[in-house]
C-alpha atoms as a PDB file:
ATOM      1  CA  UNK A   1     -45.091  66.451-193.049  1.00  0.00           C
ATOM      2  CA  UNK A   2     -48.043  64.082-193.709  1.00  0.00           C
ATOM      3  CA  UNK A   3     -50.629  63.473-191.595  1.00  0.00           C
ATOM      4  CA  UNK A   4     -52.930  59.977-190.890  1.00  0.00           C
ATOM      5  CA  UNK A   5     -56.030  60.588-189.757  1.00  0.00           C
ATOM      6  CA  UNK A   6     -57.644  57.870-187.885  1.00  0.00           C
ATOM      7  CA  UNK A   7     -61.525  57.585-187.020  1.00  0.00           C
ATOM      8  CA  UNK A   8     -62.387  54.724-184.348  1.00  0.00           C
ATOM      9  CA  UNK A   9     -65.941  54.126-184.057  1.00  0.00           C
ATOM     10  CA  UNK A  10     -67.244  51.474-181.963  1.00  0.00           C
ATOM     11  CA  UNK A  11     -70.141  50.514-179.247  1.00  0.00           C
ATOM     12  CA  UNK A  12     -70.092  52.515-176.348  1.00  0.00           C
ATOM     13  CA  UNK A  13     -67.563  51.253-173.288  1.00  0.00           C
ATOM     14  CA  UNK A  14     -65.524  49.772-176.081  1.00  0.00           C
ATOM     15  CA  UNK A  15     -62.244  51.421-175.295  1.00  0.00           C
ATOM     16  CA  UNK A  16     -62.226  54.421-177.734  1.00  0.00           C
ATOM     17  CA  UNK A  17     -61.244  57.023-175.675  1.00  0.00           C
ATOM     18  CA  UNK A  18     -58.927  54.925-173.357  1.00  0.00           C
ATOM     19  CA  UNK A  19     -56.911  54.228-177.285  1.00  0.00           C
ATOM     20  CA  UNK A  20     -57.381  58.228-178.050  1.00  0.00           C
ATOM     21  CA  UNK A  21     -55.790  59.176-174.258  1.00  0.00           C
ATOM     22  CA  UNK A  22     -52.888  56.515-175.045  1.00  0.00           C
ATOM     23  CA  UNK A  23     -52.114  57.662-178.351  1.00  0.00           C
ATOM     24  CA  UNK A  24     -51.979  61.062-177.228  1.00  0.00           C
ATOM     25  CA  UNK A  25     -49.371  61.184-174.766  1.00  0.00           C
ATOM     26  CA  UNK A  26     -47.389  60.482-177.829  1.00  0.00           C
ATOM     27  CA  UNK A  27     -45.724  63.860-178.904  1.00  0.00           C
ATOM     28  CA  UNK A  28     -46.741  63.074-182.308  1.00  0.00           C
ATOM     29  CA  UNK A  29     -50.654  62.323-181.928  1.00  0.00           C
ATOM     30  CA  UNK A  30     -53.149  64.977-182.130  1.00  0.00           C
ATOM     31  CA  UNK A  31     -56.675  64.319-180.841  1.00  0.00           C
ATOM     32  CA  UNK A  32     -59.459  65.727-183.044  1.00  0.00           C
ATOM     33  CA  UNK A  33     -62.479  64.619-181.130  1.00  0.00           C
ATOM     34  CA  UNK A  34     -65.974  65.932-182.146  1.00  0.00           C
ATOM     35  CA  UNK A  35     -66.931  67.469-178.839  1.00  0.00           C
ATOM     36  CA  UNK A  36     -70.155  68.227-177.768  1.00  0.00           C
ATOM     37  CA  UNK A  37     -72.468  71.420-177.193  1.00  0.00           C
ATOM     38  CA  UNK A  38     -74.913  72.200-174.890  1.00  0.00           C
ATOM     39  CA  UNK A  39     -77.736  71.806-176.646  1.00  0.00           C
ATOM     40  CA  UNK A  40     -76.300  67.725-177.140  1.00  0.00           C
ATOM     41  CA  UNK A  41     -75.443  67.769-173.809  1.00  0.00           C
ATOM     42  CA  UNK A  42     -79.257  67.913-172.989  1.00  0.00           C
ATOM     43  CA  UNK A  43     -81.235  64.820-172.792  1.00  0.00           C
ATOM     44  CA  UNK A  44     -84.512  66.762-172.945  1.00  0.00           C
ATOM     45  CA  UNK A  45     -83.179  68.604-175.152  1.00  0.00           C
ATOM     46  CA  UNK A  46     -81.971  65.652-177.835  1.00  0.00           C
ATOM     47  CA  UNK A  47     -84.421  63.221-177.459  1.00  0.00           C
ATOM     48  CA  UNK A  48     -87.518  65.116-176.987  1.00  0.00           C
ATOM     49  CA  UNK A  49     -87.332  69.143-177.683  1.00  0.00           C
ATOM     50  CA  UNK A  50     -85.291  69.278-181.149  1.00  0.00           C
ATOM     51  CA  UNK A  51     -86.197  68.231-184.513  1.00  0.00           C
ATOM     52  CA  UNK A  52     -84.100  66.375-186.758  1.00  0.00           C
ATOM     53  CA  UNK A  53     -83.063  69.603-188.372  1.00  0.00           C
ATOM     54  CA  UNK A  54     -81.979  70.763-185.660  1.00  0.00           C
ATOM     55  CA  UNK A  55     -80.024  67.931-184.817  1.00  0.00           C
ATOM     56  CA  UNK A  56     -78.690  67.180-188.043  1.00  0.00           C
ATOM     57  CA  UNK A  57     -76.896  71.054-187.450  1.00  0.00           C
ATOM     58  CA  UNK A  58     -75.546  70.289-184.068  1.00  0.00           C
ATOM     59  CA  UNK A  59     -73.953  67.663-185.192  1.00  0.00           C
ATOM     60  CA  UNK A  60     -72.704  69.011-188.596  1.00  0.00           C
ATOM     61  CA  UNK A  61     -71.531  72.723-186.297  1.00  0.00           C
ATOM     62  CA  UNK A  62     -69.292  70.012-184.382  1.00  0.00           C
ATOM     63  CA  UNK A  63     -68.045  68.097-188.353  1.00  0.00           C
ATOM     64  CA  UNK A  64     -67.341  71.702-189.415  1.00  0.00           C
ATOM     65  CA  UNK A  65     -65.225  72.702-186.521  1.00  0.00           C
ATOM     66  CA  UNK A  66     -63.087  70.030-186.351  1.00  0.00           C
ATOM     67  CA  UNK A  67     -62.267  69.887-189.998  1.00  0.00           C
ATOM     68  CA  UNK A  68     -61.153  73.291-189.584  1.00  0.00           C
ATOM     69  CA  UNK A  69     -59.170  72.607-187.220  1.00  0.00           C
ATOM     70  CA  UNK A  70     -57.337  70.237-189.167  1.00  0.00           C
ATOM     71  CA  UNK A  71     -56.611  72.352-191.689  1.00  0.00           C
ATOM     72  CA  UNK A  72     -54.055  73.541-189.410  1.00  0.00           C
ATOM     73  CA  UNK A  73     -52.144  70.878-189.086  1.00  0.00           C
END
């Protein structure tokens, strides 16, 4: 079977998630979010401790995960 991936992106309050929880009590959407880590999870931590670098591979450990994971669909 073929899957549709959809990406919603959008200011902050703006409903995403609420659409994600919706569409996934359907038996036929899967929810792929990014997730977080600790490290992100950190304000300190993000906006004053890490360099970009180090940001830049937070974020892309989360990218890298999830597109695994949908190899396995």
């Amino acid at each position: 079977m073929n899957s549709v991936i959809f990406c919603f992106e959008g200011a902050n309050d703006a409903g995403k998630s609420t659409l994600l929880k919706k569409l996934s009590t359907n038996s036929l959407c899967q929810n792929f979010e990014l997730g977080t880590t600790e490290k992100l999870q950190d304000y300190e931590w993000w906006f004053h401790n890490s360099s970009p670098y180090e940001l830049i591979d937070e974020i892309i450990g989360l990218v890298t995960n999830r597109e695994r994971n949908l190899q396995f669909l």
